[in-house]
PDB file of N, CA and C in Angstrom:
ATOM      1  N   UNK A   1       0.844  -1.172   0.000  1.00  0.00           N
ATOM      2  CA  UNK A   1       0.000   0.000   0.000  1.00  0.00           C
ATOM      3  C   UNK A   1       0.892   1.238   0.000  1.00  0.00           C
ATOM      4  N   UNK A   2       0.766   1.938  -1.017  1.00  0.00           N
ATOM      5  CA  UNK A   2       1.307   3.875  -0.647  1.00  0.00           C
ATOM      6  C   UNK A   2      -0.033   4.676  -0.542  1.00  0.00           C
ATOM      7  N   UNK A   3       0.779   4.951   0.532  1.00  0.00           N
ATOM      8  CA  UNK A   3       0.528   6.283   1.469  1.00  0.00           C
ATOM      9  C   UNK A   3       1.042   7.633   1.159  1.00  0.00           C
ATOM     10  N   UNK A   4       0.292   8.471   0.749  1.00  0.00           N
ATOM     11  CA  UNK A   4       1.469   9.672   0.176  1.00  0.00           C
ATOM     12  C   UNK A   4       0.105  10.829   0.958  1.00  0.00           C
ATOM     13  N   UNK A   5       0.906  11.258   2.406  1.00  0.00           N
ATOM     14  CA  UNK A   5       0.144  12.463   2.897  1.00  0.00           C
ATOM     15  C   UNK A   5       0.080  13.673   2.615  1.00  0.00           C
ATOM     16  N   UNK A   6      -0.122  14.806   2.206  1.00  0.00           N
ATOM     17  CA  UNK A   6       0.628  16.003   2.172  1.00  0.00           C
ATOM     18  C   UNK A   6      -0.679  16.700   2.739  1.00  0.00           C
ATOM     19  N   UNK A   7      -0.102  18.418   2.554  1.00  0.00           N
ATOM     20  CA  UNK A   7      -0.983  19.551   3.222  1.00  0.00           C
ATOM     21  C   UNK A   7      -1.855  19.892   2.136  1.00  0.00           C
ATOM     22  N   UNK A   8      -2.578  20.953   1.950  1.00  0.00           N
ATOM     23  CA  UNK A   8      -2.988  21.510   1.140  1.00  0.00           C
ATOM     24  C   UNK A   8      -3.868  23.038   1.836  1.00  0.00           C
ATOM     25  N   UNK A   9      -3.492  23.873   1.015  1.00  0.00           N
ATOM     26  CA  UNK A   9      -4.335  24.973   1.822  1.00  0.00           C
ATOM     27  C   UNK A   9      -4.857  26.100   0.710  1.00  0.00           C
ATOM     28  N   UNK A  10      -5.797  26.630   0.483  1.00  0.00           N
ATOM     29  CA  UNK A  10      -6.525  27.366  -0.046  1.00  0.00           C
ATOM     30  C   UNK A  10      -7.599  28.740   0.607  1.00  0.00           C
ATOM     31  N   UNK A  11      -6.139  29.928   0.619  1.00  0.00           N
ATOM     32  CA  UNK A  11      -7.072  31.028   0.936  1.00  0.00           C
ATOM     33  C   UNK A  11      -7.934  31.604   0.232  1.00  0.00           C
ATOM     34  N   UNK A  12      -8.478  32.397   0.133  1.00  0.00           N
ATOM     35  CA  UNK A  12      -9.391  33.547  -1.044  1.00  0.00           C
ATOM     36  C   UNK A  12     -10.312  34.565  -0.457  1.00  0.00           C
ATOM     37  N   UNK A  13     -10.521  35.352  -1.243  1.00  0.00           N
ATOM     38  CA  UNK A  13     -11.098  36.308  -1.055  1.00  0.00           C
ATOM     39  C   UNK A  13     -12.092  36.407  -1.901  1.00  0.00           C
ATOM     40  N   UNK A  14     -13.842  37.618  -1.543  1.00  0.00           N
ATOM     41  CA  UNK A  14     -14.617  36.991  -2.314  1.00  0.00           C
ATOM     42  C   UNK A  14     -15.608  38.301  -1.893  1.00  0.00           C
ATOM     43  N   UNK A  15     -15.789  38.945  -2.950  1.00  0.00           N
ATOM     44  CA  UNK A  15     -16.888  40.654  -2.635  1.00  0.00           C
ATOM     45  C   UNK A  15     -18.067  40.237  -3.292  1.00  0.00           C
ATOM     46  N   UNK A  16     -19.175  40.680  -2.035  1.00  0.00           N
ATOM     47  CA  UNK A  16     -20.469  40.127  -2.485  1.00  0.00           C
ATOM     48  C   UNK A  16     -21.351  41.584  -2.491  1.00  0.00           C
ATOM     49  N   UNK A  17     -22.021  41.845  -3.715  1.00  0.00           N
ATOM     50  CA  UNK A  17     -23.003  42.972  -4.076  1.00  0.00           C
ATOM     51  C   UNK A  17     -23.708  42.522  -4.300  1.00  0.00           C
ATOM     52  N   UNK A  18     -24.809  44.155  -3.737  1.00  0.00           N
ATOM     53  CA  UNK A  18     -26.439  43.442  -4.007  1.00  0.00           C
ATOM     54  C   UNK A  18     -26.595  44.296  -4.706  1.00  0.00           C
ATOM     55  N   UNK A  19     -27.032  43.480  -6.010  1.00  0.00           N
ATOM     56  CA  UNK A  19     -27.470  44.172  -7.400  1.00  0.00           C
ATOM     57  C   UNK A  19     -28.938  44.651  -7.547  1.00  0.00           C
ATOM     58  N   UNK A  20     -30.086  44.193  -7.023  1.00  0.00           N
ATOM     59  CA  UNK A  20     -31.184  44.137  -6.684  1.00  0.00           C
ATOM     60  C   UNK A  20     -31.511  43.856  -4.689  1.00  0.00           C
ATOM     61  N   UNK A  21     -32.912  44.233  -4.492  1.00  0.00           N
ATOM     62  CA  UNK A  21     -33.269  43.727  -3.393  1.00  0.00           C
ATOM     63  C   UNK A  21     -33.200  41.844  -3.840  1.00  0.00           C
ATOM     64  N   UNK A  22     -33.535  41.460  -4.773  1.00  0.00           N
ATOM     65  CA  UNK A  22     -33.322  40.176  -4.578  1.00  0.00           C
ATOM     66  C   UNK A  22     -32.494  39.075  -4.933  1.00  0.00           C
ATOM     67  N   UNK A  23     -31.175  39.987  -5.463  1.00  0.00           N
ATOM     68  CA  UNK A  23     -30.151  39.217  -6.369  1.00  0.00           C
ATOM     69  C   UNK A  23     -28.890  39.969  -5.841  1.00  0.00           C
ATOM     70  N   UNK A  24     -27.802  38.848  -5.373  1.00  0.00           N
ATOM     71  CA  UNK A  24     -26.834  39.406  -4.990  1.00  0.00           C
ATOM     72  C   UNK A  24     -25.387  38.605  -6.168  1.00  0.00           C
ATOM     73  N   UNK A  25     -24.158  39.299  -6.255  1.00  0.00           N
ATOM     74  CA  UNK A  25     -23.403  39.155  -7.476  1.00  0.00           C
ATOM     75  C   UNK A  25     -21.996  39.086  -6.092  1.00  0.00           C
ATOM     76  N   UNK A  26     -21.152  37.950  -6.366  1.00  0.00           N
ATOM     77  CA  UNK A  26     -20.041  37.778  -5.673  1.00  0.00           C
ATOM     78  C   UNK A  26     -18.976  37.155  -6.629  1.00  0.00           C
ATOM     79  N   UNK A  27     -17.859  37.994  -6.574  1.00  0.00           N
ATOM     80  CA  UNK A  27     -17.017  37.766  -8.008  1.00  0.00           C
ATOM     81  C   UNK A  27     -16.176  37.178  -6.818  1.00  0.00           C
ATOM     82  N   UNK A  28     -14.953  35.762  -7.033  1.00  0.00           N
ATOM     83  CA  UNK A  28     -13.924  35.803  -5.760  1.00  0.00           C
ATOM     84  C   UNK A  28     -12.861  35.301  -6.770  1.00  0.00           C
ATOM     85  N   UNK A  29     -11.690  34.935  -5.643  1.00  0.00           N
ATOM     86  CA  UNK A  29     -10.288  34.842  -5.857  1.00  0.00           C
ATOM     87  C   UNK A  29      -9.517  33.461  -5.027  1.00  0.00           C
ATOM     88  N   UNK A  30      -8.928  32.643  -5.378  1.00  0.00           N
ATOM     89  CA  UNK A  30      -8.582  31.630  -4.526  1.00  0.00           C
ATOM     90  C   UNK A  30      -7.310  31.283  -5.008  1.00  0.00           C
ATOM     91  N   UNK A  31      -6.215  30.520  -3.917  1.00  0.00           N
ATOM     92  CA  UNK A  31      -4.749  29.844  -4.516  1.00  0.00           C
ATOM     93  C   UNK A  31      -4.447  29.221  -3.470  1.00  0.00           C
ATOM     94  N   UNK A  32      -4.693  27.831  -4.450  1.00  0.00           N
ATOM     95  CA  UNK A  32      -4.316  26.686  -3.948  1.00  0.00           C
ATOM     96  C   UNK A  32      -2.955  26.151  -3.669  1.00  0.00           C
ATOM     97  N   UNK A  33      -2.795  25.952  -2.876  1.00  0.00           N
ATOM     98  CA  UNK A  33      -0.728  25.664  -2.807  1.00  0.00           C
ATOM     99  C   UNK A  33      -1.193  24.267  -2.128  1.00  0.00           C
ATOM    100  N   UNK A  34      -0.071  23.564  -2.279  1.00  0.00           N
ATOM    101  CA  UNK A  34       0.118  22.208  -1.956  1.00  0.00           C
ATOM    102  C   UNK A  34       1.742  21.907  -1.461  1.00  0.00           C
ATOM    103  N   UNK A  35       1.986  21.124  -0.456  1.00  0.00           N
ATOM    104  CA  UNK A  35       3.409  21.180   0.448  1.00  0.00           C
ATOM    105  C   UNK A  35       3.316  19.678   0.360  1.00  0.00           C
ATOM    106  N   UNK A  36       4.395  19.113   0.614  1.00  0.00           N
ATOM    107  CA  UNK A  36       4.883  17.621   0.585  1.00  0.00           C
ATOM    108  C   UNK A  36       4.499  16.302  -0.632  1.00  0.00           C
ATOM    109  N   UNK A  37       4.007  16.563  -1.712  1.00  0.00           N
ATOM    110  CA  UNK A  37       3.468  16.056  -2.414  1.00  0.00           C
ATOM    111  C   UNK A  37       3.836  15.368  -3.182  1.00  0.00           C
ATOM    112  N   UNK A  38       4.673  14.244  -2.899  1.00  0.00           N
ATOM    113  CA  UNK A  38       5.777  13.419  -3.211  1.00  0.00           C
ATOM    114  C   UNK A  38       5.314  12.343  -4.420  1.00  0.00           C
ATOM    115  N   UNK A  39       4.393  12.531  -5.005  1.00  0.00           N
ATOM    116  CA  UNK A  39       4.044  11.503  -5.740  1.00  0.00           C
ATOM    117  C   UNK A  39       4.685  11.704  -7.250  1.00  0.00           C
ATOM    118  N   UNK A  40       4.910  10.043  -7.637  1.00  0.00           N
ATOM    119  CA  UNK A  40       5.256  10.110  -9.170  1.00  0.00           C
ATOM    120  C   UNK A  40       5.022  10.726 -10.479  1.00  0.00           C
ATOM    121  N   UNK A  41       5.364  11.885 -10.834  1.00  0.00           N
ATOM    122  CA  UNK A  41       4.976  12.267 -12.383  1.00  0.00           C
ATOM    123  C   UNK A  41       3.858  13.808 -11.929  1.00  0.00           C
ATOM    124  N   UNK A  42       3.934  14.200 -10.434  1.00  0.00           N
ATOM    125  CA  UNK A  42       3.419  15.223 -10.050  1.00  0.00           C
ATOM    126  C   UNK A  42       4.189  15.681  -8.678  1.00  0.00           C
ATOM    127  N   UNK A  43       4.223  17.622  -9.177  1.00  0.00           N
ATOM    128  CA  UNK A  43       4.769  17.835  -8.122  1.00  0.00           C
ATOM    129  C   UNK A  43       3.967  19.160  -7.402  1.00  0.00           C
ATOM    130  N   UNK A  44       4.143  19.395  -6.250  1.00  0.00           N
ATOM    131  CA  UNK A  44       3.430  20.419  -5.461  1.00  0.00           C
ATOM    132  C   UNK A  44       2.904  21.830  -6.811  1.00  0.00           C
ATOM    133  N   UNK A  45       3.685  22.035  -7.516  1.00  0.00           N
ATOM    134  CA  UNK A  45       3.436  22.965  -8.777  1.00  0.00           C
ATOM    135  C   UNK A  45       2.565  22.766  -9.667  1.00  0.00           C
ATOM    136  N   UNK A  46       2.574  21.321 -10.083  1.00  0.00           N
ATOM    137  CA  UNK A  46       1.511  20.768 -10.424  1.00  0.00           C
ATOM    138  C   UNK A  46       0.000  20.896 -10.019  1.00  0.00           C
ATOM    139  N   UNK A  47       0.126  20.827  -8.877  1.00  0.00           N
ATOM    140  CA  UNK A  47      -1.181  20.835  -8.036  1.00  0.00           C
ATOM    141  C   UNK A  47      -1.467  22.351  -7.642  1.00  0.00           C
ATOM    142  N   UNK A  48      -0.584  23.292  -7.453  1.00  0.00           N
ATOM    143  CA  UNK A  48      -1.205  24.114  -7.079  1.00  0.00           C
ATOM    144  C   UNK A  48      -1.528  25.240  -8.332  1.00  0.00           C
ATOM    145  N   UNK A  49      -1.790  26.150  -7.709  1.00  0.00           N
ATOM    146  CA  UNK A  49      -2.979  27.553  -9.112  1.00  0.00           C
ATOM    147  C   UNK A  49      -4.195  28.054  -8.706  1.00  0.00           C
ATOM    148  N   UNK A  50      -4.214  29.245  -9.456  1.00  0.00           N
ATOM    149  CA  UNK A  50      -5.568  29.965  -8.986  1.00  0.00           C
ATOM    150  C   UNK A  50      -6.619  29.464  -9.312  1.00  0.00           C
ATOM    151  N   UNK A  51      -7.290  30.115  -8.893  1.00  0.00           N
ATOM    152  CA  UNK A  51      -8.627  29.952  -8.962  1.00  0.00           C
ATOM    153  C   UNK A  51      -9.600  31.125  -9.011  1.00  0.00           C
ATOM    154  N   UNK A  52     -10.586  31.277  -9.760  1.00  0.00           N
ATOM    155  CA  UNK A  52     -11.536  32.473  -9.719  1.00  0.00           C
ATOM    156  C   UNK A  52     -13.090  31.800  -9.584  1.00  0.00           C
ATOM    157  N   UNK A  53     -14.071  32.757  -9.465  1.00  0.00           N
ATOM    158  CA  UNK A  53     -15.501  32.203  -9.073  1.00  0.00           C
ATOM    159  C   UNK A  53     -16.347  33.049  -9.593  1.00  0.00           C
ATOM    160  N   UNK A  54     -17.169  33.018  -9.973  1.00  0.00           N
ATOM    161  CA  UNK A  54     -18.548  33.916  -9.717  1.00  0.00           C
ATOM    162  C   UNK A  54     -19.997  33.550  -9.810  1.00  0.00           C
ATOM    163  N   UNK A  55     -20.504  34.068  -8.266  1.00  0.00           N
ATOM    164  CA  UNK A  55     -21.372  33.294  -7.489  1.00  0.00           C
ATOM    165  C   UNK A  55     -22.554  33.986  -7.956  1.00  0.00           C
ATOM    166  N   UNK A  56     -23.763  33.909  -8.027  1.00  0.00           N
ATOM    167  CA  UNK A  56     -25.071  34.667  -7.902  1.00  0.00           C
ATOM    168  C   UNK A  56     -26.159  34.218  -7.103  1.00  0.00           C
ATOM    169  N   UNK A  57     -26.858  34.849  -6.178  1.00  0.00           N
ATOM    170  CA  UNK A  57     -27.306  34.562  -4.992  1.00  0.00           C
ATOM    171  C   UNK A  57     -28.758  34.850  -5.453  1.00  0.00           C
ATOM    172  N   UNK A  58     -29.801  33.811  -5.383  1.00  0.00           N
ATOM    173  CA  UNK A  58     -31.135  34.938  -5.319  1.00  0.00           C
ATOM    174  C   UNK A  58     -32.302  34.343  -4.480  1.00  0.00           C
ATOM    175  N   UNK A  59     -33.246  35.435  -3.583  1.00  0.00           N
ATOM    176  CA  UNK A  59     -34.034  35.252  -2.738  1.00  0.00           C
ATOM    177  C   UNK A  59     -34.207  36.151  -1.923  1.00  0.00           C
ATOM    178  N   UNK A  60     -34.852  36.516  -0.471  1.00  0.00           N
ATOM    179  CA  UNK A  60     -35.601  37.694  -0.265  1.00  0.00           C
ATOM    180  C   UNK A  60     -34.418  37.709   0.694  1.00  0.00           C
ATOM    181  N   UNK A  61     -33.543  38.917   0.797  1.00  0.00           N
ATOM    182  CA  UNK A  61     -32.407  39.408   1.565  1.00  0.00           C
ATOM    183  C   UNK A  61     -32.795  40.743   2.561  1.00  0.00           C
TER     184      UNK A  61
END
């Protein structure tokens, strides 16, 4: 059996507007990094990269 543990962590940030009373618009930002990631034919670089989002919310706020 392999066992291959590592970390992984993903901060971001993420601004939410209300476009309407009943519709809200949240554009965000995220980066994924990855530490110890010892596996064959992939490396922590591999795995890590941004990320972007955009959310839309709707209902009585």
């Amino acid at each position: 059996m392999d066992e291959n543990w590592f970390f992984v962590a993903e901060p971001g940030v993420k601004l939410e507007m209300n476009v309407f009373r009943w519709m809200r618009f949240s554009p965000g930002y995220s980066y994924t990094t990855v530490y110890g990631s010892d596996t064959a034919g992939l490396s922590d670089n591999d795995l890590s990269g941004s990320s972007f989002n955009l959310t839309m919310k709707f209902g009585k706020f």
